[in-house]
PDB file of N, CA and C in Angstrom:
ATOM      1  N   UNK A   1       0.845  -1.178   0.000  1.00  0.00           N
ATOM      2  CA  UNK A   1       0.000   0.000   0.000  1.00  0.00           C
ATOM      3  C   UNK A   1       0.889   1.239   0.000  1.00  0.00           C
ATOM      4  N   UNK A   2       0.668   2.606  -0.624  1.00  0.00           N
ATOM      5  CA  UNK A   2       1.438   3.209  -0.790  1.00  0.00           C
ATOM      6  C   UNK A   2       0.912   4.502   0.782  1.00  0.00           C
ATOM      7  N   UNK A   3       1.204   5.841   0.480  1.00  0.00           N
ATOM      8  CA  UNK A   3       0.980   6.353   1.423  1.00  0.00           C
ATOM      9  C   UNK A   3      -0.246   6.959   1.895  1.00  0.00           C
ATOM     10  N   UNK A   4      -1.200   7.190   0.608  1.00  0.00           N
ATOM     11  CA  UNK A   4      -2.192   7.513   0.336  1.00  0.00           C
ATOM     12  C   UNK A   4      -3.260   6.335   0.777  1.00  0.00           C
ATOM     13  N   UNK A   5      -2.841   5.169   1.051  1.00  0.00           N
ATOM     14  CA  UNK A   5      -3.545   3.981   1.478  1.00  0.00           C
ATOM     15  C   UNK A   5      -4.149   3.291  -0.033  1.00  0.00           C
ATOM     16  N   UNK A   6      -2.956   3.600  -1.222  1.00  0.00           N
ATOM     17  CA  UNK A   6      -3.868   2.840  -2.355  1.00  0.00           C
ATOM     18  C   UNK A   6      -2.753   1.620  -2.822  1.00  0.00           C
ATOM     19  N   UNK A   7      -3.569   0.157  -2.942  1.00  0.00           N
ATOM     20  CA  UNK A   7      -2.501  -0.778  -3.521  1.00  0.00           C
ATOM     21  C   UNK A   7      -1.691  -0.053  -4.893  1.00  0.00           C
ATOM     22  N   UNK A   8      -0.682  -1.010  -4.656  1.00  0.00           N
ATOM     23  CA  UNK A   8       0.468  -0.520  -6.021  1.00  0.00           C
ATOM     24  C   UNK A   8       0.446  -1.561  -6.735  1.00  0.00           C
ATOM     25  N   UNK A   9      -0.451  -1.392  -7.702  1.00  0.00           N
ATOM     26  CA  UNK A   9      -0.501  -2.103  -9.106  1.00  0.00           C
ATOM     27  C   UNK A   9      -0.424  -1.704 -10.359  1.00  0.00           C
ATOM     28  N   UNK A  10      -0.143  -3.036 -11.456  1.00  0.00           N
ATOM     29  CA  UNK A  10      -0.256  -2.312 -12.731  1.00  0.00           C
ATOM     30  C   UNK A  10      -0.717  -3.744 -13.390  1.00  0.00           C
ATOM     31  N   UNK A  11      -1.817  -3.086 -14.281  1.00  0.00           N
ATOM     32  CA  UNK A  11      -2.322  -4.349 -15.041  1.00  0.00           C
ATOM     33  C   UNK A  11      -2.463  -5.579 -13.932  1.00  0.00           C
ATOM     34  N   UNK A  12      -3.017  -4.714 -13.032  1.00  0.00           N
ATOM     35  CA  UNK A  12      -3.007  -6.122 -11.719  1.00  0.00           C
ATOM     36  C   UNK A  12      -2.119  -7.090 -11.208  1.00  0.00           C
ATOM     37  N   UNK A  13      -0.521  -6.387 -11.437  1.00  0.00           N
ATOM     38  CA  UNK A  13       0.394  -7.161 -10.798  1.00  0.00           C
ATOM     39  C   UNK A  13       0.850  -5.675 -10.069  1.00  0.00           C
ATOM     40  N   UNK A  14       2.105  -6.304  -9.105  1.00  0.00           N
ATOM     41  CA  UNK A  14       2.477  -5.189  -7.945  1.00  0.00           C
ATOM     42  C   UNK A  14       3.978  -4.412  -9.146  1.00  0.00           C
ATOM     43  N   UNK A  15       3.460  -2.880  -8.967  1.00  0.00           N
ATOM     44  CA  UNK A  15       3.950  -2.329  -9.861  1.00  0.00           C
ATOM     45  C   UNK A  15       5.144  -1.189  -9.458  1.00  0.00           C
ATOM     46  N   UNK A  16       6.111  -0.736 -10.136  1.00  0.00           N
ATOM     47  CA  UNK A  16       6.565   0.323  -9.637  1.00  0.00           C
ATOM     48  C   UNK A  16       5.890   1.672  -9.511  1.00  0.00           C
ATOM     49  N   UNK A  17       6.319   2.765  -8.400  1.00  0.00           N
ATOM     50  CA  UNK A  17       5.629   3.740  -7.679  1.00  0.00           C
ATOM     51  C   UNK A  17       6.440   4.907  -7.388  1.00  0.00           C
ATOM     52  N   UNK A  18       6.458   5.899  -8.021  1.00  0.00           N
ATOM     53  CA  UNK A  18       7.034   7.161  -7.127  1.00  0.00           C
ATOM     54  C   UNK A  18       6.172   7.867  -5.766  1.00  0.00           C
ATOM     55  N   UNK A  19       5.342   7.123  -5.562  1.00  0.00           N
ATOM     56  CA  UNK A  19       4.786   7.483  -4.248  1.00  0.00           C
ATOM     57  C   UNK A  19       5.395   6.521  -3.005  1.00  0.00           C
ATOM     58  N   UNK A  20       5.820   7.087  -2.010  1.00  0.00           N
ATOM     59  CA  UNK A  20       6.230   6.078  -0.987  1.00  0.00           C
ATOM     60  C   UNK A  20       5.441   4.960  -0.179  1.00  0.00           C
ATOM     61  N   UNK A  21       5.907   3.725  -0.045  1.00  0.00           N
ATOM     62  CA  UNK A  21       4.959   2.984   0.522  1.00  0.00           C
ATOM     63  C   UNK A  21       5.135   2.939   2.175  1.00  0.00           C
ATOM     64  N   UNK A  22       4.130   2.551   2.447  1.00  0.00           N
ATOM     65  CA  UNK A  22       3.474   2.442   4.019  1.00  0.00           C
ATOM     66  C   UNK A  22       3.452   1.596   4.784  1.00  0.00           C
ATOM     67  N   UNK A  23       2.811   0.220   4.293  1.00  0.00           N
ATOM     68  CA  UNK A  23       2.204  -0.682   4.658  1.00  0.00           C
ATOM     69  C   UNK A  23       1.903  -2.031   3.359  1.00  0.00           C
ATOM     70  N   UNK A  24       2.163  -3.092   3.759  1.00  0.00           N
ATOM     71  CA  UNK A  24       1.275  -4.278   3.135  1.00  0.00           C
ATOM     72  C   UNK A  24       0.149  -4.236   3.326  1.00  0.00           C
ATOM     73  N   UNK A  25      -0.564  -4.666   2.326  1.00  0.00           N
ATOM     74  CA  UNK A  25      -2.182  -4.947   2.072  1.00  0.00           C
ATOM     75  C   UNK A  25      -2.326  -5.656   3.137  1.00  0.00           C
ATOM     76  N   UNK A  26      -2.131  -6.710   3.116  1.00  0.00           N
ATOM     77  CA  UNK A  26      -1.666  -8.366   3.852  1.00  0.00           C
ATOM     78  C   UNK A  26      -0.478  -8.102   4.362  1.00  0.00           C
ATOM     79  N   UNK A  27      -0.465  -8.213   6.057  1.00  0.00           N
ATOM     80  CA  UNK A  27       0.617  -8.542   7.035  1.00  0.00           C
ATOM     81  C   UNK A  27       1.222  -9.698   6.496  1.00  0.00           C
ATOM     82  N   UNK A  28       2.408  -9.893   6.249  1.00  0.00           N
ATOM     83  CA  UNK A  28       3.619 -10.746   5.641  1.00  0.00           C
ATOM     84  C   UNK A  28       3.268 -11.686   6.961  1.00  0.00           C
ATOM     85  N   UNK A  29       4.119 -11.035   8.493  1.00  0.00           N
ATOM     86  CA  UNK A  29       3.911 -12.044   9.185  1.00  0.00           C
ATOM     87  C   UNK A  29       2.864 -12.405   9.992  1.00  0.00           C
ATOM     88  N   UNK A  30       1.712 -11.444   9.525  1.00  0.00           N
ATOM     89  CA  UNK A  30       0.535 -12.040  10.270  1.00  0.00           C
ATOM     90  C   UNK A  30       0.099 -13.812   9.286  1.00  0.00           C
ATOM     91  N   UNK A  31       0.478 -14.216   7.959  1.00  0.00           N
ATOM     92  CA  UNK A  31       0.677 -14.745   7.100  1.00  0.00           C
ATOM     93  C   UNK A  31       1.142 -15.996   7.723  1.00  0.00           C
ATOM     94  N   UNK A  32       2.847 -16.221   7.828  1.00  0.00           N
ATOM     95  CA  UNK A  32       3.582 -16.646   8.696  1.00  0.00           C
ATOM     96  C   UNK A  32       3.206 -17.097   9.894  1.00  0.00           C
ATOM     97  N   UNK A  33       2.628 -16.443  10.605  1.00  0.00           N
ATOM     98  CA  UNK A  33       2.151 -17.065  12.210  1.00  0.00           C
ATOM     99  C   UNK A  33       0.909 -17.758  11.502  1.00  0.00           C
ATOM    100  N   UNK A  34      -0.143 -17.540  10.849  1.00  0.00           N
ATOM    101  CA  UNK A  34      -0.583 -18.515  10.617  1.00  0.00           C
ATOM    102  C   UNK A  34      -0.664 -19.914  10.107  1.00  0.00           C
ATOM    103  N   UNK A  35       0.112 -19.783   9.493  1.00  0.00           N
ATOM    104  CA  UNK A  35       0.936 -20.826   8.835  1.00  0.00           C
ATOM    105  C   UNK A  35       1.881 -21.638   9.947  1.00  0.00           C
ATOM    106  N   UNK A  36       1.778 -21.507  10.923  1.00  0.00           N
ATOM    107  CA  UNK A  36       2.916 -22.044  11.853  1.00  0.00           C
ATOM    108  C   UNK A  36       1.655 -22.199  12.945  1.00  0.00           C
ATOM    109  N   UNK A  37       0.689 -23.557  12.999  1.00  0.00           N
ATOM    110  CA  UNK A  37      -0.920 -23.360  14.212  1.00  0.00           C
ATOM    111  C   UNK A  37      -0.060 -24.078  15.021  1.00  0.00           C
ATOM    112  N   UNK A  38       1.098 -24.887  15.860  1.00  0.00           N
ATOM    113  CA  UNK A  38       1.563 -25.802  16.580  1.00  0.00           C
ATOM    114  C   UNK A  38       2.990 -24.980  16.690  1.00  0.00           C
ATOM    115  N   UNK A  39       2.930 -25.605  18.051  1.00  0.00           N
ATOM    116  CA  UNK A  39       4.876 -25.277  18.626  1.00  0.00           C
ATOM    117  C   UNK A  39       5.900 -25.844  17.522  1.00  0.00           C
ATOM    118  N   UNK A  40       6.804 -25.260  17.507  1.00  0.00           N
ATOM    119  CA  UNK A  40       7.912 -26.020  16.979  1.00  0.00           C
ATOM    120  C   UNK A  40       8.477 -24.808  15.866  1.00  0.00           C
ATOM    121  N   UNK A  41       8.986 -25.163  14.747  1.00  0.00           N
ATOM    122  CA  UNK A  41       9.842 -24.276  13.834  1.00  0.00           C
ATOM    123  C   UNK A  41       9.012 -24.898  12.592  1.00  0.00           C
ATOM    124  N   UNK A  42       9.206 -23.260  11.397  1.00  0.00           N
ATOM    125  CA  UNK A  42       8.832 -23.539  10.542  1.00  0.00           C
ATOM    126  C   UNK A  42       9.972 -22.733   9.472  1.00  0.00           C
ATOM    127  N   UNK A  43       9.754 -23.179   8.292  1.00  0.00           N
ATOM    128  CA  UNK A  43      10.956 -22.362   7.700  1.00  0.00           C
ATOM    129  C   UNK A  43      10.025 -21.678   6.287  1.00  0.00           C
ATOM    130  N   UNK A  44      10.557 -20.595   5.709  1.00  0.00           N
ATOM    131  CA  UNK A  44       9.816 -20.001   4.989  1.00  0.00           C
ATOM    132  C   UNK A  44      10.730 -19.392   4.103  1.00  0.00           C
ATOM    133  N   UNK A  45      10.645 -19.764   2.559  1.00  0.00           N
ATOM    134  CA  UNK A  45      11.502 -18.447   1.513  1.00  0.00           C
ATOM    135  C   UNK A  45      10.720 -17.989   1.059  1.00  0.00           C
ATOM    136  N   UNK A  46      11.796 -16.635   0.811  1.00  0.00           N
ATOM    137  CA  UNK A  46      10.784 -15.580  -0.390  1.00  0.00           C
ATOM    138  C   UNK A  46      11.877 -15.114  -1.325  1.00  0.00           C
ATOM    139  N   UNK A  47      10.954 -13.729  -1.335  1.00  0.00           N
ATOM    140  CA  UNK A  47      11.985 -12.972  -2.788  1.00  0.00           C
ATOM    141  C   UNK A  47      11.211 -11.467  -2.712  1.00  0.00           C
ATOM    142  N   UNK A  48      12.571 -10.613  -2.597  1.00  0.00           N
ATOM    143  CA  UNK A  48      11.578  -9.253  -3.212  1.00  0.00           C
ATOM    144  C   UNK A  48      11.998  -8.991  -4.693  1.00  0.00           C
ATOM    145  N   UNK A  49      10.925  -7.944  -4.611  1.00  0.00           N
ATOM    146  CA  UNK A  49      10.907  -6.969  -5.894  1.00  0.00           C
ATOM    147  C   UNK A  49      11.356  -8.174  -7.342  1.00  0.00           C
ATOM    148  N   UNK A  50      10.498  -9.445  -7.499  1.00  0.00           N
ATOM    149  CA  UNK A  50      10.029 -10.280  -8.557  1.00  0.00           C
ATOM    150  C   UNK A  50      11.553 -11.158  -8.446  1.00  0.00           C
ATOM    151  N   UNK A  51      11.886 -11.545  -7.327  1.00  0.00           N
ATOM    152  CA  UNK A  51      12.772 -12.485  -6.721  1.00  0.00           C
ATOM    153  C   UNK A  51      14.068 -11.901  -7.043  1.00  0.00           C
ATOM    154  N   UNK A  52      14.396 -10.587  -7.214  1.00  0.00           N
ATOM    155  CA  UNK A  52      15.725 -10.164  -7.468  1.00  0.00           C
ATOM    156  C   UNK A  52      16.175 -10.507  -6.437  1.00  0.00           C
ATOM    157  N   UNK A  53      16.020 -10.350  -4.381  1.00  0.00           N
ATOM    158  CA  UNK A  53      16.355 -11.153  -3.958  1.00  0.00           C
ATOM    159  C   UNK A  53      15.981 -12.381  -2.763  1.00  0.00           C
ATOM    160  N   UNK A  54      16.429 -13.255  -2.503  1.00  0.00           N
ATOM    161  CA  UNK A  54      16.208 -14.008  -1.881  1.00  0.00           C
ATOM    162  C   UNK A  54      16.437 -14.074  -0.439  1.00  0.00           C
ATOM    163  N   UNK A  55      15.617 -14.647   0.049  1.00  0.00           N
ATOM    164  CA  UNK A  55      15.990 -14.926   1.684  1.00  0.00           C
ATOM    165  C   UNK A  55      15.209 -15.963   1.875  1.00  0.00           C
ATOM    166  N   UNK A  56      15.683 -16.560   3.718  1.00  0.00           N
ATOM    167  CA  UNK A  56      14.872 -17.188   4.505  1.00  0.00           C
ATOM    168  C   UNK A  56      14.468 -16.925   5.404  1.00  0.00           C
ATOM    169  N   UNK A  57      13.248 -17.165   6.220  1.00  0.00           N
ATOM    170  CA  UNK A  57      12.708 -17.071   7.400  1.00  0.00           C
ATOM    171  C   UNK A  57      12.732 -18.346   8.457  1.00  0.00           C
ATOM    172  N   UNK A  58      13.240 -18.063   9.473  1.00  0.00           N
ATOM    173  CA  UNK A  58      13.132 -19.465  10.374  1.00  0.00           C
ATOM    174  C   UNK A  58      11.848 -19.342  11.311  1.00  0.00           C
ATOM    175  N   UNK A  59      10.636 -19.531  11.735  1.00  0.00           N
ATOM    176  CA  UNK A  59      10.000 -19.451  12.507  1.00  0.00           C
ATOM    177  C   UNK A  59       9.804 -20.177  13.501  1.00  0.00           C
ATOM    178  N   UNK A  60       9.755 -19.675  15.053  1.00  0.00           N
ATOM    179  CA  UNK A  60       9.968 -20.366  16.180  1.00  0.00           C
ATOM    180  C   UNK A  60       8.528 -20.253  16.915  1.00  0.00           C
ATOM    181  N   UNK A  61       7.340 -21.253  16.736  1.00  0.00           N
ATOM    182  CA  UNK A  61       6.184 -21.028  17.422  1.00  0.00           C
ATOM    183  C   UNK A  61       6.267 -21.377  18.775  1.00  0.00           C
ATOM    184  N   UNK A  62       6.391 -20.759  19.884  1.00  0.00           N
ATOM    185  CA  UNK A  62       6.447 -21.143  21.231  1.00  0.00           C
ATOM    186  C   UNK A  62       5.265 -21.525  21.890  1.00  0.00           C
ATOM    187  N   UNK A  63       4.013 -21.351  21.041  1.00  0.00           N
ATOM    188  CA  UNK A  63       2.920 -21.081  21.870  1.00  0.00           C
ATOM    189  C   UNK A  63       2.086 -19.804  22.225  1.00  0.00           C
ATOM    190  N   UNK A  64       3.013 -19.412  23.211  1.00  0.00           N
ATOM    191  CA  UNK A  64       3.115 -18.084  23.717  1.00  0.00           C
ATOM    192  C   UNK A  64       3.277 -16.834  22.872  1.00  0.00           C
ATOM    193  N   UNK A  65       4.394 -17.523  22.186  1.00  0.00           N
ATOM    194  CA  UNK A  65       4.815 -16.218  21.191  1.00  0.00           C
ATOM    195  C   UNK A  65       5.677 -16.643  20.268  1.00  0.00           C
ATOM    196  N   UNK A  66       5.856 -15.556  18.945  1.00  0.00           N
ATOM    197  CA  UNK A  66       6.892 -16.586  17.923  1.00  0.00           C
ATOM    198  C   UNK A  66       8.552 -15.608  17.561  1.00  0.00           C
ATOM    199  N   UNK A  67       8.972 -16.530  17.223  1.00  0.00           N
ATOM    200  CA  UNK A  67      10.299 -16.068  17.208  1.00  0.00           C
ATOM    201  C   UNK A  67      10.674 -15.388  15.559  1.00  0.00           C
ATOM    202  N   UNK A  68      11.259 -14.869  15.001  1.00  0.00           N
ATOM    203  CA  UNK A  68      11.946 -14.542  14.011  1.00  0.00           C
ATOM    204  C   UNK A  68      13.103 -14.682  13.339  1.00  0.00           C
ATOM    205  N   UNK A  69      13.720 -15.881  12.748  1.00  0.00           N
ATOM    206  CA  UNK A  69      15.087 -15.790  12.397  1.00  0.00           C
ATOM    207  C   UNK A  69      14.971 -15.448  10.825  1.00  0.00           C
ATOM    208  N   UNK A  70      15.932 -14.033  10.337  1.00  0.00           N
ATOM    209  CA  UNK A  70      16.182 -13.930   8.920  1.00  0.00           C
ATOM    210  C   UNK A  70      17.427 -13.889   8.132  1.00  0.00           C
ATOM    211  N   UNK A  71      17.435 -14.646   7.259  1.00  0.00           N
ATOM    212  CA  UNK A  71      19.150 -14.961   6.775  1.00  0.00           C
ATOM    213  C   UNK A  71      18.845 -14.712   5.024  1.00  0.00           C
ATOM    214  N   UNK A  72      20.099 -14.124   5.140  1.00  0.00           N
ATOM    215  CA  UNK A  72      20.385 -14.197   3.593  1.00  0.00           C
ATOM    216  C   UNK A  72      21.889 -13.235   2.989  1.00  0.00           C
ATOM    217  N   UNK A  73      21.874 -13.258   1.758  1.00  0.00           N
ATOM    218  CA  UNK A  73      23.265 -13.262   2.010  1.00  0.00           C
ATOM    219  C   UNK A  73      23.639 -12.034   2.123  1.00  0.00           C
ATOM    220  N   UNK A  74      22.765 -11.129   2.076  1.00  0.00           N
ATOM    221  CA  UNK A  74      23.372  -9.873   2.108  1.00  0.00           C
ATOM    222  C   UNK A  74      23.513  -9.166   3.714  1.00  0.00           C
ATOM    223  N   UNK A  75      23.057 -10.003   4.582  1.00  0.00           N
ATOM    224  CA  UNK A  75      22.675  -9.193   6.064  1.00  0.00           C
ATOM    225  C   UNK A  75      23.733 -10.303   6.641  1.00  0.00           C
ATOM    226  N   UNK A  76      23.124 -11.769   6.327  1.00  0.00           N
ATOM    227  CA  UNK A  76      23.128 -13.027   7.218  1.00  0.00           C
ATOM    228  C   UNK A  76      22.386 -13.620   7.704  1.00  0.00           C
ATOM    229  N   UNK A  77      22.552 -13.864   9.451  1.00  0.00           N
ATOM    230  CA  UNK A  77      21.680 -14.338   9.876  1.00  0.00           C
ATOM    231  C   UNK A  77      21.574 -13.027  11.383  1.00  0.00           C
ATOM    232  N   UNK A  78      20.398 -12.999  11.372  1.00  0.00           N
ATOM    233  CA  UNK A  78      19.950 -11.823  12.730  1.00  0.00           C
ATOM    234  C   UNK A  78      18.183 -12.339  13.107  1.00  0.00           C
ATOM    235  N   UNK A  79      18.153 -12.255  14.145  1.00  0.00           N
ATOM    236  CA  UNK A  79      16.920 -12.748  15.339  1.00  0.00           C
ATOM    237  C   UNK A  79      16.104 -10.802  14.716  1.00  0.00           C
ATOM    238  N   UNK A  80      15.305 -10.963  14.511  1.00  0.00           N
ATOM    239  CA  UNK A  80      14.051  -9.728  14.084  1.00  0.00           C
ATOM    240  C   UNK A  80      12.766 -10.132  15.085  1.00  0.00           C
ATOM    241  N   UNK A  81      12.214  -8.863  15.633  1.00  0.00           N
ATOM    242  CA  UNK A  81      10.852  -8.798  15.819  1.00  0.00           C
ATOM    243  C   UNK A  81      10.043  -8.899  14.859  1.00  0.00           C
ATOM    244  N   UNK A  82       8.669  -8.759  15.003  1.00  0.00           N
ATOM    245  CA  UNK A  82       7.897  -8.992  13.861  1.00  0.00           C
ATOM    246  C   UNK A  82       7.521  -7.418  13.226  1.00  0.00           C
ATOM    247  N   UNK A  83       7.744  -6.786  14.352  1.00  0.00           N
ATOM    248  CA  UNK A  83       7.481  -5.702  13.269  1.00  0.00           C
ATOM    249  C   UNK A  83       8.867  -4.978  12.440  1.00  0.00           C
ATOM    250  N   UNK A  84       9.941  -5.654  13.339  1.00  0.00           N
ATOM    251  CA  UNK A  84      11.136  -5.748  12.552  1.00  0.00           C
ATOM    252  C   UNK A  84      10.985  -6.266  10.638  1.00  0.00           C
ATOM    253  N   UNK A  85      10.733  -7.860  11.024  1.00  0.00           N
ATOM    254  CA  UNK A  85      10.608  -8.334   9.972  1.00  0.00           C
ATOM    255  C   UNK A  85       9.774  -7.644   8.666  1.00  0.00           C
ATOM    256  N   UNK A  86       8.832  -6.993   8.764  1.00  0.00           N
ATOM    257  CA  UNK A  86       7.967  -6.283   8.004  1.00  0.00           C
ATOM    258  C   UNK A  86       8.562  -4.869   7.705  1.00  0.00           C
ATOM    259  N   UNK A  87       9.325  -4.344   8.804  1.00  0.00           N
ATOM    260  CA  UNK A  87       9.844  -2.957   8.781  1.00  0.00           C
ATOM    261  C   UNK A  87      11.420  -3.074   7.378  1.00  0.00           C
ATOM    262  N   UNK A  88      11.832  -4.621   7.616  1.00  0.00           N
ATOM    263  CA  UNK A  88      13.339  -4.817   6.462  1.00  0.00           C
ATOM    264  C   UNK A  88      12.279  -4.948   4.942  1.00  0.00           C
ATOM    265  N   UNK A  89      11.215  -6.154   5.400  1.00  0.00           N
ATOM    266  CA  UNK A  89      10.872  -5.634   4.039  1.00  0.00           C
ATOM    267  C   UNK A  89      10.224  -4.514   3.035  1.00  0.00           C
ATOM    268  N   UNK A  90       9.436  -3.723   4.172  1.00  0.00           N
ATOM    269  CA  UNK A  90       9.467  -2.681   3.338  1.00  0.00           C
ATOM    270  C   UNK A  90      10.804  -1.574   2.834  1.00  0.00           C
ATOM    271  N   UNK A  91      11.972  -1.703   4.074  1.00  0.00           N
ATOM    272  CA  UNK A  91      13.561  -1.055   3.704  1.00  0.00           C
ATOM    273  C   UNK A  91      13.470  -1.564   2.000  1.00  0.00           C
ATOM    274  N   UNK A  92      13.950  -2.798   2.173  1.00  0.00           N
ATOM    275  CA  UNK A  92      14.667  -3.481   0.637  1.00  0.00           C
ATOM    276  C   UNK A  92      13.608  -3.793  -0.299  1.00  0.00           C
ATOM    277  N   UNK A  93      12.350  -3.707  -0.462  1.00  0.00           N
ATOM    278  CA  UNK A  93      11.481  -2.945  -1.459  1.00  0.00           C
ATOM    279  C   UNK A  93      12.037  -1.485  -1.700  1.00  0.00           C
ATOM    280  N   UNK A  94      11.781  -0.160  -0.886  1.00  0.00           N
ATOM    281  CA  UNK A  94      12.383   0.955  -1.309  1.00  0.00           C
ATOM    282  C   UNK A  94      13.045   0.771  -2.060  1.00  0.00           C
ATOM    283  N   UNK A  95      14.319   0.211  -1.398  1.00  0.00           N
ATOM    284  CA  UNK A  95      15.665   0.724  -2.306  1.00  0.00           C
ATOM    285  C   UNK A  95      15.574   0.283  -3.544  1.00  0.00           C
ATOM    286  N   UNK A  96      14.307  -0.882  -3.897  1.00  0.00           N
ATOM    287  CA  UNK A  96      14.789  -1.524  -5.463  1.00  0.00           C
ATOM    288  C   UNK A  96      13.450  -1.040  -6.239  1.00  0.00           C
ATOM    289  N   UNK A  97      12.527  -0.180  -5.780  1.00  0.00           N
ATOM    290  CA  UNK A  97      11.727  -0.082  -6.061  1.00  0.00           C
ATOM    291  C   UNK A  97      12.043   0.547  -8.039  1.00  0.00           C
ATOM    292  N   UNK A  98      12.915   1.681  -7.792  1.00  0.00           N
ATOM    293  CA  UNK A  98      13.081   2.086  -9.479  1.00  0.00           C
ATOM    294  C   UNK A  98      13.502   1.168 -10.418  1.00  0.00           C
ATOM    295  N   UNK A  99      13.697   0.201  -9.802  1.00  0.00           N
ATOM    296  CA  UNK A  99      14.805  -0.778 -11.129  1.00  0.00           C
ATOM    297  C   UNK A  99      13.787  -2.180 -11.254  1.00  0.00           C
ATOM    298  N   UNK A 100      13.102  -2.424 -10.066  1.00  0.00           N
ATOM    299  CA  UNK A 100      12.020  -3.388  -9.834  1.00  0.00           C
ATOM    300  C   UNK A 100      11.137  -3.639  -9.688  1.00  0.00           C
ATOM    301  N   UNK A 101       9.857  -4.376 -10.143  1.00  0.00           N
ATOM    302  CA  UNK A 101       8.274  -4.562  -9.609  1.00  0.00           C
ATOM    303  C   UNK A 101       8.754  -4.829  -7.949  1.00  0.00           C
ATOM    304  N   UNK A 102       8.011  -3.986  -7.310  1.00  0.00           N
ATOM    305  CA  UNK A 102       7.383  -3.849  -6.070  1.00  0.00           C
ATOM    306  C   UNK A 102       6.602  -4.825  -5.662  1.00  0.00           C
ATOM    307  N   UNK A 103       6.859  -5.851  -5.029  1.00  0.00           N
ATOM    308  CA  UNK A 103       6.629  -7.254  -4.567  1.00  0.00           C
ATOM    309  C   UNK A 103       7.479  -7.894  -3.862  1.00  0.00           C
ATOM    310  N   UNK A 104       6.666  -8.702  -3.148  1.00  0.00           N
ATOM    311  CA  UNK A 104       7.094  -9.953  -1.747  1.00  0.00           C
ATOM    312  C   UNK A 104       6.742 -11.276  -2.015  1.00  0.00           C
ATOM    313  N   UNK A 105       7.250 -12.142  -2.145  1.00  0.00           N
ATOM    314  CA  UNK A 105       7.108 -13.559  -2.059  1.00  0.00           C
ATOM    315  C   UNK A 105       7.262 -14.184  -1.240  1.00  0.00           C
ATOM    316  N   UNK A 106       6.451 -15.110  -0.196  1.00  0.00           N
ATOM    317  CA  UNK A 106       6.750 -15.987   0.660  1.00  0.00           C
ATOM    318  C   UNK A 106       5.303 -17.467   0.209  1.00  0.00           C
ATOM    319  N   UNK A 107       7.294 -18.107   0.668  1.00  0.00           N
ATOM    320  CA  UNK A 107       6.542 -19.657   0.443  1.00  0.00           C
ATOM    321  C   UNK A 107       7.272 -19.914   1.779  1.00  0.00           C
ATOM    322  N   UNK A 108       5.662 -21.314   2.151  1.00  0.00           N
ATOM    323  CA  UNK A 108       6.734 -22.406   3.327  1.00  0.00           C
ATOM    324  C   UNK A 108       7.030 -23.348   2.828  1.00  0.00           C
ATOM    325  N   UNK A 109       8.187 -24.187   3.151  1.00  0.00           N
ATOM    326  CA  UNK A 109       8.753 -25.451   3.079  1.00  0.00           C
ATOM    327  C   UNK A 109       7.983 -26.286   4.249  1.00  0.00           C
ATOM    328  N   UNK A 110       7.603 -27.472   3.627  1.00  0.00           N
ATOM    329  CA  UNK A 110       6.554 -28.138   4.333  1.00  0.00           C
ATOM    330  C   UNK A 110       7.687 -29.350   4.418  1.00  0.00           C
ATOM    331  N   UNK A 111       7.148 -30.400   5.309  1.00  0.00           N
ATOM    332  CA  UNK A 111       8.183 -31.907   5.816  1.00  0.00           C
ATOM    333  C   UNK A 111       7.231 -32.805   5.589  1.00  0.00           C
ATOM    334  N   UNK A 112       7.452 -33.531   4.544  1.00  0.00           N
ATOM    335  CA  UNK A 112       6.199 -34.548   3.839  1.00  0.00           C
ATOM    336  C   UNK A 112       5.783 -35.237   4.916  1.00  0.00           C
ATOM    337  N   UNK A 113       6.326 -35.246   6.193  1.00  0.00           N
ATOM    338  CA  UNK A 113       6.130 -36.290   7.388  1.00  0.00           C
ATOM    339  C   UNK A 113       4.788 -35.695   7.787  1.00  0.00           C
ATOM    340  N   UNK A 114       3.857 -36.746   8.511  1.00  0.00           N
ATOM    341  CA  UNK A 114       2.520 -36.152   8.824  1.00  0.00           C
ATOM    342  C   UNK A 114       2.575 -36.615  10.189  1.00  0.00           C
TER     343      UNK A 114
END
C-alpha cells in the first residue's frame, strides 16, 4: 500500500511507484504465524521486488509467542521482531523499487512427514 492507502498495481500485478509505501495490504507475518498453528519451527523463503532477492525465514512457534530468524546473504543471519521483519521488508522494497516490480514472495517449506 502506498501512502495515500492505495494498492500498487499495474495491469493487476504489484507495480513500480514514485509514491512512498506504508504498509502491506496483507501482514507478511501475520501470514507466517498462521501458517505455523503448533509449537515447533517452521521455515519459509521468499523474494523481493520479482525475486531479485532471496531470503529465509526461520520461525519459532512457542505457543506463547513466535520467534523470528532472517538470513540471507546480504545481512546473514539476525533474530528480528515482527514488526522488525515487516519494517526490512518494506527497507529493501524501497531501495529496489526504481529498477524493480514492487513485490514480496513468501513460500513455506513443508516436511512430507505427517
Amino acid at each position: 500500500m502506498d501512502i495515500n492507502g492505495h494498492e500498487v498495481i499495474t495491469n493487476g500485478k504489484p507495480g513500480n511507484t514514485d509514491i512512498a509505501l506504508s504498509d502491506f495490504k496483507e501482514s507478511p507475518v501475520e501470514f507466517m504465524k498462521e501458517a505455523c498453528p503448533s509449537d515447533g519451527y517452521y521455515v519459509f523463503i521468499g523474494g523481493y521486488n520479482d525475486d531479485y532477492h532471496s531470503f529465509t525465514i526461520v520461525v519459532e512457534n512457542t505457543g506463547d509467542s513466535f520467534e523470528f530468524e532472517f538470513v540471507d546473504q546480504r545481512e546473514g543471519f539476525m533474530s528480528e521482531s515482527q514488526e522488525g521483519i515487516e519494517n526490512r521488508f518494506l527497507l529493501y522494497i524501497r531501495e529496489w523499487r526504481e529498477n524493480f516490480p514492487m513485490y514480496l514472495s513468501l513460500y513455506q517449506l513443508r516436511n512430507k512427514k505427517k
